[in-house]
N, C-alpha and C. Protein backbone atom coordinates (compact mmCIF):
# COMPACT_ATOMS: atom_id res chain seq x y z
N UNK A 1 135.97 46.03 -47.44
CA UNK A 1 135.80 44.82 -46.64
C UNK A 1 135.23 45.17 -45.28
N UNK A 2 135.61 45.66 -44.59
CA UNK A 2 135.72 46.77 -43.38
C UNK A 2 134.54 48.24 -43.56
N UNK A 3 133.64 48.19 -43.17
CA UNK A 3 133.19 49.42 -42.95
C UNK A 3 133.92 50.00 -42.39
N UNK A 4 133.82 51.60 -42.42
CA UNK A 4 134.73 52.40 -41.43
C UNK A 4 134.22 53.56 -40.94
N UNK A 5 132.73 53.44 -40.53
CA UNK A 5 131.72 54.63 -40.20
C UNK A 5 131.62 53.78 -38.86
N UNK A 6 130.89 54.76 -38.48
CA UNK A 6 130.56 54.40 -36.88
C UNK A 6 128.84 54.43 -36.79
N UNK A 7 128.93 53.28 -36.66
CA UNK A 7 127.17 53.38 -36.69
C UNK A 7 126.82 51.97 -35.35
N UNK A 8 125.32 52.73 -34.99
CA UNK A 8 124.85 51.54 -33.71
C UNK A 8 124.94 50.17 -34.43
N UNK A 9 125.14 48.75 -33.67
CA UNK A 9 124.92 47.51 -33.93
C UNK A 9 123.93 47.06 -34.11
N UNK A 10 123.93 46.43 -35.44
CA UNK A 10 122.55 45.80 -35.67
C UNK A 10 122.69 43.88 -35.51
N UNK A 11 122.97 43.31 -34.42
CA UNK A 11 123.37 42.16 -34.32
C UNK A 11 124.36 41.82 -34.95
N UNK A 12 125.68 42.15 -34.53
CA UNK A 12 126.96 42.29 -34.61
C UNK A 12 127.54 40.74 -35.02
N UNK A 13 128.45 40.32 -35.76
CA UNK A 13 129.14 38.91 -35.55
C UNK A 13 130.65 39.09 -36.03
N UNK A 14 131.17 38.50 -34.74
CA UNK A 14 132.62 39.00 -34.64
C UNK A 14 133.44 38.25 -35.82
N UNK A 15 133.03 37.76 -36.39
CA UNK A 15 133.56 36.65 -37.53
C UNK A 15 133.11 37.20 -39.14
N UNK A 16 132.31 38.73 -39.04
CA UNK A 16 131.62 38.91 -39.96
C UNK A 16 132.86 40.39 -40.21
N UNK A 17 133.46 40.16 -41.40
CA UNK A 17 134.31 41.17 -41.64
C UNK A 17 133.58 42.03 -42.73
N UNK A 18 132.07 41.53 -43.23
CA UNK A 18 131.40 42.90 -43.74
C UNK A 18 130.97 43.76 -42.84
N UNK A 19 130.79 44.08 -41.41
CA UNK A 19 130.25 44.25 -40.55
C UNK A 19 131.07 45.78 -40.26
N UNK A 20 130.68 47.24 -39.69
CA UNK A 20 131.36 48.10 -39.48
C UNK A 20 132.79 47.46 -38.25
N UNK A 21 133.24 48.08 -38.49
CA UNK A 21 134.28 47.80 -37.56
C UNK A 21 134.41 47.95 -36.03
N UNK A 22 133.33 49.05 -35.87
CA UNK A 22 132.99 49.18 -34.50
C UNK A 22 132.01 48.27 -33.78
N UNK A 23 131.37 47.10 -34.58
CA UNK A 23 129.92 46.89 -34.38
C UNK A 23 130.32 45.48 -34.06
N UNK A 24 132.08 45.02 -34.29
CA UNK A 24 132.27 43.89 -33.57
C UNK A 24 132.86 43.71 -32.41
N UNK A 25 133.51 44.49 -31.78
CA UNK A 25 133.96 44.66 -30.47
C UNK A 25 132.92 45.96 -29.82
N UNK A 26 132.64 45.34 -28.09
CA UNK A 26 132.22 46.01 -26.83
C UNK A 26 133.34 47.10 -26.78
N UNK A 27 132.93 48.04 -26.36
CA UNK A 27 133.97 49.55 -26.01
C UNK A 27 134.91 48.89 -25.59
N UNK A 28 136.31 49.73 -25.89
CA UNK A 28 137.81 49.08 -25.81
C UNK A 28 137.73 49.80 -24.48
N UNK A 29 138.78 48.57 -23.65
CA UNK A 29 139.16 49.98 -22.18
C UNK A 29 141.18 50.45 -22.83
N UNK A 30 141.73 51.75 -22.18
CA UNK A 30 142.77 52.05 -22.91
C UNK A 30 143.90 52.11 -21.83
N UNK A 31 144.35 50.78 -22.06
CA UNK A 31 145.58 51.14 -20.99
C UNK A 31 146.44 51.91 -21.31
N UNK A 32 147.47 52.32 -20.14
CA UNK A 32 148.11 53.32 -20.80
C UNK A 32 149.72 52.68 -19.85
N UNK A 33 150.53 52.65 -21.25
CA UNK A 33 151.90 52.23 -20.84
C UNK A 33 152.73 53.25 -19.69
N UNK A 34 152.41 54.26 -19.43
CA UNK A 34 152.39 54.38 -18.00
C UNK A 34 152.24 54.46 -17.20
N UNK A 35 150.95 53.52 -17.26
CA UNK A 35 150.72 53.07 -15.82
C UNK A 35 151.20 51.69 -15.70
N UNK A 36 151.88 51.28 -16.46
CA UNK A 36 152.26 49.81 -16.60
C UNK A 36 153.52 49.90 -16.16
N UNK A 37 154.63 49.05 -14.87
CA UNK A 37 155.90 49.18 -15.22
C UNK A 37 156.58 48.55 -16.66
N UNK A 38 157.50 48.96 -17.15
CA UNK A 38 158.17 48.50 -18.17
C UNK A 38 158.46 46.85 -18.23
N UNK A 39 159.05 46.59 -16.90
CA UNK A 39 159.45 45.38 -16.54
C UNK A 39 158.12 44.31 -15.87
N UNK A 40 157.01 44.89 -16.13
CA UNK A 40 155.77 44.41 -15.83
C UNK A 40 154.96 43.99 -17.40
N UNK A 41 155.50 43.27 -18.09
CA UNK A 41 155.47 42.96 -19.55
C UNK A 41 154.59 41.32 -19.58
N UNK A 42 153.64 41.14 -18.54
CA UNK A 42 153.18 39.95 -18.03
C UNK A 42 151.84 39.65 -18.84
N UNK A 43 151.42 40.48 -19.36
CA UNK A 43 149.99 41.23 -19.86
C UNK A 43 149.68 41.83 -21.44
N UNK A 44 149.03 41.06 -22.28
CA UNK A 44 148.95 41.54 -23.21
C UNK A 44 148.24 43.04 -23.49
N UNK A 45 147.41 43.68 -21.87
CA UNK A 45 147.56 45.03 -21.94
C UNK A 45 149.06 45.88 -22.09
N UNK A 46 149.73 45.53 -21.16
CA UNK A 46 150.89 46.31 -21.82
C UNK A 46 151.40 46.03 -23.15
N UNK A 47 151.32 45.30 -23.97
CA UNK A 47 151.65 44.92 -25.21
C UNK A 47 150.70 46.01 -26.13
N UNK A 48 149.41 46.08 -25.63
CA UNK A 48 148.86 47.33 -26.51
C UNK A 48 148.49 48.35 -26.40
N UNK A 49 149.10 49.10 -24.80
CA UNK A 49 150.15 49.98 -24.62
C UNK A 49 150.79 50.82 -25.02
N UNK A 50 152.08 49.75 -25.33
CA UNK A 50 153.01 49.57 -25.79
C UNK A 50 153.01 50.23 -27.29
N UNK A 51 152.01 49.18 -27.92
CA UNK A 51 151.60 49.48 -29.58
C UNK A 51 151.61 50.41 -30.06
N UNK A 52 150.08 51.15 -28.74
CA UNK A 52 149.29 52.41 -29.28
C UNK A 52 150.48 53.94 -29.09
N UNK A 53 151.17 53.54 -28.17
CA UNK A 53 152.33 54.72 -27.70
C UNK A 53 153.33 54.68 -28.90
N UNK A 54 153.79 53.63 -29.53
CA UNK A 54 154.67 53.52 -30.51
C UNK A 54 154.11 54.13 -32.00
N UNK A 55 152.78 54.06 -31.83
CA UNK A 55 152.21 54.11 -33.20
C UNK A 55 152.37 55.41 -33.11
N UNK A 56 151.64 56.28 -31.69
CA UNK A 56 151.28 57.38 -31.95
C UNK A 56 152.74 58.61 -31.87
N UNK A 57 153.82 57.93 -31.27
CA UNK A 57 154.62 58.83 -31.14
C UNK A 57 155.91 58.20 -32.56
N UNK A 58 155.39 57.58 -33.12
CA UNK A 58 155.74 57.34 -34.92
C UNK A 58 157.14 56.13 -34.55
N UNK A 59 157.46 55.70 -33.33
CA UNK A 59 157.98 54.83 -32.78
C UNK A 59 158.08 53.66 -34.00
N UNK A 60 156.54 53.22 -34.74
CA UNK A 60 156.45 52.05 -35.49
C UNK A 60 156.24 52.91 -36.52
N UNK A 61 156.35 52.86 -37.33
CA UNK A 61 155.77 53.38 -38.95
C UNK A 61 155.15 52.22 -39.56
N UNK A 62 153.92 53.11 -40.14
CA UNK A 62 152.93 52.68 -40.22
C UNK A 62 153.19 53.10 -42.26
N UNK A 63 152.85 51.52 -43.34
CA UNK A 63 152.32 51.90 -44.78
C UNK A 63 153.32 52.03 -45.13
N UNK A 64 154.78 52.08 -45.01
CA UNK A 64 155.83 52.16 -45.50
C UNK A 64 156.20 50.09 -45.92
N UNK A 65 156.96 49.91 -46.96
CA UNK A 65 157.52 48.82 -47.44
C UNK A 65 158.42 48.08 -46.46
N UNK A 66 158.38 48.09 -45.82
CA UNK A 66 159.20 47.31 -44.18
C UNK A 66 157.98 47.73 -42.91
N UNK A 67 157.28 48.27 -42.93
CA UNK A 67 156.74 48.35 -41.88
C UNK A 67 155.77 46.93 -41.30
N UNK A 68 156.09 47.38 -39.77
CA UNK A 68 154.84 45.77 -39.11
C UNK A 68 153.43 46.41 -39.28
N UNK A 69 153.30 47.48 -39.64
CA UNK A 69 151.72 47.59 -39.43
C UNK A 69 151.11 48.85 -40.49
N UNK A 70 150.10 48.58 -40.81
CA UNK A 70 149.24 48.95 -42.24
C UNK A 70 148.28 48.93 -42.38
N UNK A 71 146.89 50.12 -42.82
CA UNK A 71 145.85 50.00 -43.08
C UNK A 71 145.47 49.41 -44.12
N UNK A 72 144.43 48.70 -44.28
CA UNK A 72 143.97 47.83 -44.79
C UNK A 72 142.55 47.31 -44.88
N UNK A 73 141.76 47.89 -45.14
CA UNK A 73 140.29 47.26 -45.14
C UNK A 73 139.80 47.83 -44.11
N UNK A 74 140.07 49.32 -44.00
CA UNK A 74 139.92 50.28 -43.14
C UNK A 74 140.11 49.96 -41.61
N UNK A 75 141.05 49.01 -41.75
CA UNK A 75 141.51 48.99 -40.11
C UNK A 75 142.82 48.53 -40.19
N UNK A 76 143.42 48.10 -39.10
CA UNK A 76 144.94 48.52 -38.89
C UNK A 76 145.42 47.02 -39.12
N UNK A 77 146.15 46.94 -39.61
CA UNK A 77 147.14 45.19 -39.82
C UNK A 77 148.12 44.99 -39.23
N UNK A 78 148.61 44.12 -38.60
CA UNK A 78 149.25 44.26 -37.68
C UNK A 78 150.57 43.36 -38.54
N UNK A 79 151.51 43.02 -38.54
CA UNK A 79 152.23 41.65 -38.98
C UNK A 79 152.85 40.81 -38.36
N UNK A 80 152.60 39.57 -38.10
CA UNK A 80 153.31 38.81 -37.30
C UNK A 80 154.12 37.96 -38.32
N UNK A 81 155.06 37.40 -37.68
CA UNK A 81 155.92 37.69 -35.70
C UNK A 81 156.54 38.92 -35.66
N UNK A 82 156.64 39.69 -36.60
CA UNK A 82 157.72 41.04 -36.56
C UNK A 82 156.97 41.47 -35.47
N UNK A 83 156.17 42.55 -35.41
CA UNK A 83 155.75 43.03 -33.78
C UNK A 83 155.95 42.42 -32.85
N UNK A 84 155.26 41.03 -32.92
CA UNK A 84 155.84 40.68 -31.40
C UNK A 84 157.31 40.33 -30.95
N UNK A 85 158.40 40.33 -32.31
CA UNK A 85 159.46 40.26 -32.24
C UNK A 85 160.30 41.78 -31.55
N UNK A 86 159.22 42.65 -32.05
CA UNK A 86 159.86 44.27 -31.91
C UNK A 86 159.78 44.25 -30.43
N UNK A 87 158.41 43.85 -29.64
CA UNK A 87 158.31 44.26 -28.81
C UNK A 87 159.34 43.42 -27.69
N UNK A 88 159.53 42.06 -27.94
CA UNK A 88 160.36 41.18 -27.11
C UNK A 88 161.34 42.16 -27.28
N UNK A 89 162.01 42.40 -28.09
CA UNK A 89 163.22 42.93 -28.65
C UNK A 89 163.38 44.27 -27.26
N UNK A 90 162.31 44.83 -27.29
CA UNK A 90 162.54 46.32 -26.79
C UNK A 90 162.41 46.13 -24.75
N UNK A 91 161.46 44.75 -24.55
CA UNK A 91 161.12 44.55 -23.18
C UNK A 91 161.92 43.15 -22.63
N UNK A 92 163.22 43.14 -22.83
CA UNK A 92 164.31 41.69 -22.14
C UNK A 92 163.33 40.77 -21.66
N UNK A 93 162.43 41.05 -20.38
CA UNK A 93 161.65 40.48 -19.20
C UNK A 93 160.76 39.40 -20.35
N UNK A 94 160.44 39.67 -21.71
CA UNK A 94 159.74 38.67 -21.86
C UNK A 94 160.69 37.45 -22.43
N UNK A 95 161.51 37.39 -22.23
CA UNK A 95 162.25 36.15 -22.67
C UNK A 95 162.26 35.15 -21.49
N UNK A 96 162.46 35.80 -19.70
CA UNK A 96 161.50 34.86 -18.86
C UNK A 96 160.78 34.36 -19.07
N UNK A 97 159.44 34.71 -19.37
CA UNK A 97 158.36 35.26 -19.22
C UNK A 97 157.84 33.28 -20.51
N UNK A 98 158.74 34.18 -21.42
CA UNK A 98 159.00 33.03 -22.72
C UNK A 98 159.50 31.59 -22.28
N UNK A 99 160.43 31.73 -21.96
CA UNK A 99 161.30 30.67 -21.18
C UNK A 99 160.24 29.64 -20.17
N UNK A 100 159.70 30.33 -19.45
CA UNK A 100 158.78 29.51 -18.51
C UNK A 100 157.91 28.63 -19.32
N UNK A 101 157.15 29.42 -19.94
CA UNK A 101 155.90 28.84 -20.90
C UNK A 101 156.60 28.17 -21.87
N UNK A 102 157.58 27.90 -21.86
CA UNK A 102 158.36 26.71 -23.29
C UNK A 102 157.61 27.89 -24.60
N UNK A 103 157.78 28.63 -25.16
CA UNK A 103 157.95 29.01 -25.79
C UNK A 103 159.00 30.31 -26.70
N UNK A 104 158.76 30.58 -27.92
CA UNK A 104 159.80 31.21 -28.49
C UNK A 104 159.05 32.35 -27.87
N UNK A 105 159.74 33.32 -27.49
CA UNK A 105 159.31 34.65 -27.14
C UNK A 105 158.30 35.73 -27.91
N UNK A 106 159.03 35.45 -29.48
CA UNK A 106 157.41 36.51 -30.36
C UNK A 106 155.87 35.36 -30.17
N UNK A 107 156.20 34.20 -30.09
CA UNK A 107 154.74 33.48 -30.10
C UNK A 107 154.30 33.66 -28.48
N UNK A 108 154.99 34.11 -27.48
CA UNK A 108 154.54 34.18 -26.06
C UNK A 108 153.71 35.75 -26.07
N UNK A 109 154.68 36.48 -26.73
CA UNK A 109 153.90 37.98 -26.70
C UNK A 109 152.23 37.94 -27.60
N UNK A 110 152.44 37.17 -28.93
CA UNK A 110 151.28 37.01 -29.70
C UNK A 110 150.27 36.61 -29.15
N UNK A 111 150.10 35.29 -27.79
CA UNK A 111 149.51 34.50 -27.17
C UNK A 111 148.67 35.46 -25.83
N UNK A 112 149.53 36.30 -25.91
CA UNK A 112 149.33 37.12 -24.59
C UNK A 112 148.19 38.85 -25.56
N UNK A 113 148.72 38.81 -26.83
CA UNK A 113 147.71 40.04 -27.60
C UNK A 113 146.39 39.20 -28.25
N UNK A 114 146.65 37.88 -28.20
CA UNK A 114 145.14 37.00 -28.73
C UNK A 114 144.53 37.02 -27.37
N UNK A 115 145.12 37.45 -26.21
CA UNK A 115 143.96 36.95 -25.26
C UNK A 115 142.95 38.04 -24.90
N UNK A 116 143.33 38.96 -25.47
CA UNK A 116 142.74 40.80 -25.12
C UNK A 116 142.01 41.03 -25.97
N UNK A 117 141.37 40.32 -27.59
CA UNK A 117 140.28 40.07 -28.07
C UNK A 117 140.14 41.22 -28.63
N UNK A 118 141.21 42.18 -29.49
CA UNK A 118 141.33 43.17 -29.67
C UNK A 118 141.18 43.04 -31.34
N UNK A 119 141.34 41.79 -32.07
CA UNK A 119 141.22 41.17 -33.39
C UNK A 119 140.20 40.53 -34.10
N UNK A 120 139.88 41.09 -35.12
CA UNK A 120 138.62 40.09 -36.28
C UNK A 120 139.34 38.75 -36.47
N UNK A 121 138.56 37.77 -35.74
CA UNK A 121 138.30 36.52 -36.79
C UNK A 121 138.05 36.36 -37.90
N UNK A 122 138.54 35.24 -38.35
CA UNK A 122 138.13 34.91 -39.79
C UNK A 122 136.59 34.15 -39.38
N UNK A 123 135.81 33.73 -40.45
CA UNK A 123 135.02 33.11 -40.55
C UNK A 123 134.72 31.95 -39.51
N UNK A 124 135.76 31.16 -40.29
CA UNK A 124 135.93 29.58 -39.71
C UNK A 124 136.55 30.19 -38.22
N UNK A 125 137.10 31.34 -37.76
CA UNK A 125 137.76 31.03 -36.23
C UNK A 125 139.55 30.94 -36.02
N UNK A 126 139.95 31.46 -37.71
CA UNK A 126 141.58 31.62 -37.18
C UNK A 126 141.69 33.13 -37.31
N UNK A 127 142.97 33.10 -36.26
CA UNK A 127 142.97 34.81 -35.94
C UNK A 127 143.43 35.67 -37.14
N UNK A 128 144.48 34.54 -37.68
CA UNK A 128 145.17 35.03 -38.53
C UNK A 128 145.39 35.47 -39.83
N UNK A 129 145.15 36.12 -40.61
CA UNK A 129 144.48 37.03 -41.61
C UNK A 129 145.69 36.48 -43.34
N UNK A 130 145.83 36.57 -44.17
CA UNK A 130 146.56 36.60 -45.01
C UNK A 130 146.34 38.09 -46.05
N UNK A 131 147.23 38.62 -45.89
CA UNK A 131 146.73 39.97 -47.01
C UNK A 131 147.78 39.72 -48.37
N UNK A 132 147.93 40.15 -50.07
CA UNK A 132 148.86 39.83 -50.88
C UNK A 132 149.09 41.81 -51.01
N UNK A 133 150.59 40.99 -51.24
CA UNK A 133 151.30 42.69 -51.72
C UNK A 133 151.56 42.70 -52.49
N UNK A 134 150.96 43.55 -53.92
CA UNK A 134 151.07 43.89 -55.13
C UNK A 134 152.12 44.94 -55.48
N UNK A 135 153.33 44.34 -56.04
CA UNK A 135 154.30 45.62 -56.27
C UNK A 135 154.36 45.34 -57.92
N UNK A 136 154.92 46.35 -58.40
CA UNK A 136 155.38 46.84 -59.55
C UNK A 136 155.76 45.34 -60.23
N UNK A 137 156.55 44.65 -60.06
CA UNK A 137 157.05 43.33 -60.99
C UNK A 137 157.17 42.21 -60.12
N UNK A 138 156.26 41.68 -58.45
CA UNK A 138 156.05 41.17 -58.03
C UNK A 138 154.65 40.97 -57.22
N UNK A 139 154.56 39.89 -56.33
CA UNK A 139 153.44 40.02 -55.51
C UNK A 139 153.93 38.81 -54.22
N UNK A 140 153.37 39.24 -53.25
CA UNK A 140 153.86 38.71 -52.24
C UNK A 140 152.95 38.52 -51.13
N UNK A 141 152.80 37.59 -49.90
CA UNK A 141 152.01 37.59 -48.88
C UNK A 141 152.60 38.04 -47.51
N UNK A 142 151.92 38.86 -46.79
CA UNK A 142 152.09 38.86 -45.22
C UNK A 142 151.05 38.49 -44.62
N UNK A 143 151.39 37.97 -43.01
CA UNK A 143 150.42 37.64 -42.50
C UNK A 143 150.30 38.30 -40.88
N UNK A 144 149.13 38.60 -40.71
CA UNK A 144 148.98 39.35 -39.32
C UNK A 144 147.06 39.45 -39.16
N UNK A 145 147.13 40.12 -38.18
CA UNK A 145 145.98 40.52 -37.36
C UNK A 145 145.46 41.92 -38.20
N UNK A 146 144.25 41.46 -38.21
CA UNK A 146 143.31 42.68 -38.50
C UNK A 146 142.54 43.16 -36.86
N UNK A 147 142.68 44.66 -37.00
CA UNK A 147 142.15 45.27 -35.42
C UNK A 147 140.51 45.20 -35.61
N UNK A 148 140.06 45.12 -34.63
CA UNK A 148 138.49 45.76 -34.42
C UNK A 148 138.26 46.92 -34.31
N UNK A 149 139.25 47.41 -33.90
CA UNK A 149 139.17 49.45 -33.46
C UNK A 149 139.93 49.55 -33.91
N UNK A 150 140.10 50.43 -34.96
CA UNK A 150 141.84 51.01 -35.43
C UNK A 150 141.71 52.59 -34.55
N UNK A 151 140.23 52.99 -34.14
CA UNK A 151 139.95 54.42 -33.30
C UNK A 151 140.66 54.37 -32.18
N UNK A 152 141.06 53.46 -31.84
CA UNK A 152 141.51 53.21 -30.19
C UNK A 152 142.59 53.38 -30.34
N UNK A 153 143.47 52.87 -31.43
CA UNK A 153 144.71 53.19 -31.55
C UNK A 153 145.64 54.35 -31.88
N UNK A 154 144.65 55.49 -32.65
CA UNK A 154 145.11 56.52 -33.58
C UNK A 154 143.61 57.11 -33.66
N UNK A 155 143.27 58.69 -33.93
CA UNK A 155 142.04 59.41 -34.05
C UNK A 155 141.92 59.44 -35.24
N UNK A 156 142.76 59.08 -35.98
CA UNK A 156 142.11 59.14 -37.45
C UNK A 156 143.45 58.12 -37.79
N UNK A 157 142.31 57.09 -38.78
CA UNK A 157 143.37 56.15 -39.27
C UNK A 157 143.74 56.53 -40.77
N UNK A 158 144.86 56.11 -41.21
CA UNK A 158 145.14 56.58 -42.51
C UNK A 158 144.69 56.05 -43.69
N UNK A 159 144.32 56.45 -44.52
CA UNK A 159 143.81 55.79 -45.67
C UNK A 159 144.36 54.04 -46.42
N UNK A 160 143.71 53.37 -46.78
CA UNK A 160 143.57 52.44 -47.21
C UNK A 160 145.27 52.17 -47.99
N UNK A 161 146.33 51.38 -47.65
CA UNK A 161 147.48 51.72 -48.65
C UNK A 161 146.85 50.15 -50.40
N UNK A 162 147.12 51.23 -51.28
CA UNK A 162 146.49 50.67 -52.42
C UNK A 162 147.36 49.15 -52.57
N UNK A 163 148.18 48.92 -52.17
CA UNK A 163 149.30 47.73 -52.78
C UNK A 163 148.92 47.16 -51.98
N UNK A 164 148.15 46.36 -50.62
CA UNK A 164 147.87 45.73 -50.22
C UNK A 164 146.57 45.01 -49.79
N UNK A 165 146.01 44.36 -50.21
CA UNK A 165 144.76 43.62 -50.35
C UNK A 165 144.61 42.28 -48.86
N UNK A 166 143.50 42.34 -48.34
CA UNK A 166 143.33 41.15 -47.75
C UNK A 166 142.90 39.94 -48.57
N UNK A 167 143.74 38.53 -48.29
CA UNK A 167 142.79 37.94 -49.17
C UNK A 167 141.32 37.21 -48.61
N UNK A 168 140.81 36.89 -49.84
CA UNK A 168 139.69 36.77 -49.26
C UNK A 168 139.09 35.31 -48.68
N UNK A 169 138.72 34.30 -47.97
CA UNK A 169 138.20 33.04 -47.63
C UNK A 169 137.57 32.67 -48.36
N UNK A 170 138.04 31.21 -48.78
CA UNK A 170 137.19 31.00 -49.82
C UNK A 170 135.94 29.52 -49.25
């Protein structure tokens, strides 16, 4: 679905998920959760941060049968609301943060990682992706974010996990 080579843009469209993966997002900038205070959770940069520090120091597990996040169409899947539940969970300050904006706290953190443009659109323009999970004597749906860079997050992303499929727009 996902190319996963790195090649120059040939008129890129961010809505085009045949498209390499690099060729729909402008260079990522990389914040780094410490330069962020903890209690400075205002910013969907610290939210991916946050992510990339968890991913890389195995904080989140990644392709396992409970995990929030999974390769997939050679880029990274994210699952919502669990992440943004993990992360409320781990940073108190956004339940202010939540509270103000009348909302539930995982949809305040989600609102705040849609604004950093770090995700493939679908076609039509929703962020939100549906993939089915093929197990042994079931099948099932999750739903989350597909990345534009899974490079930004990890130097080498892990292979494709076979039991999970994006579906496709029809």
């Amino acid at each position: 679905i996902v190319a996963a080579h790195r090649s120059e843009p040939k008129g890129s469209n961010a809505n085009d998920i045949s498209q390499p993966v690099l060729q729909i997002l402008p260079s990522v900038s990389e914040p780094s959760i410490a330069s962020t205070q903890d209690d400075n959770v205002s910013s969907g940069e610290h939210f991916m941060a946050w992510f990339k520090e968890a991913i890389l120091s195995k904080k989140l597990i990644i392709n396992d049968a409970r995990a929030l996040v999974h390769t997939v169409a050679d880029t990274i899947f994210i699952v919502t609301p669990g992440i943004f539940n993990r992360y409320a969970q781990e940073f108190p300050a956004v339940q202010l943060l939540a509270t103000q904006a009348g909302l539930p706290e995982w949809r305040w953190v989600q609102k705040q990682f849609e604004h950093q443009k770090q995700h493939i659109k679908q076609p039509e323009g929703l962020n939100i992706w549906t993939c089915t999970v093929s197990g042994a004597h079931k099948s099932s749906q999750v739903h989350g974010y597909l990345l534009a860079d899974p490079w930004w997050i990890m130097p080498e992303v892990p292979l494709n996990i076979p039991y999970l499929k994006v579906k496709q727009v029809d």
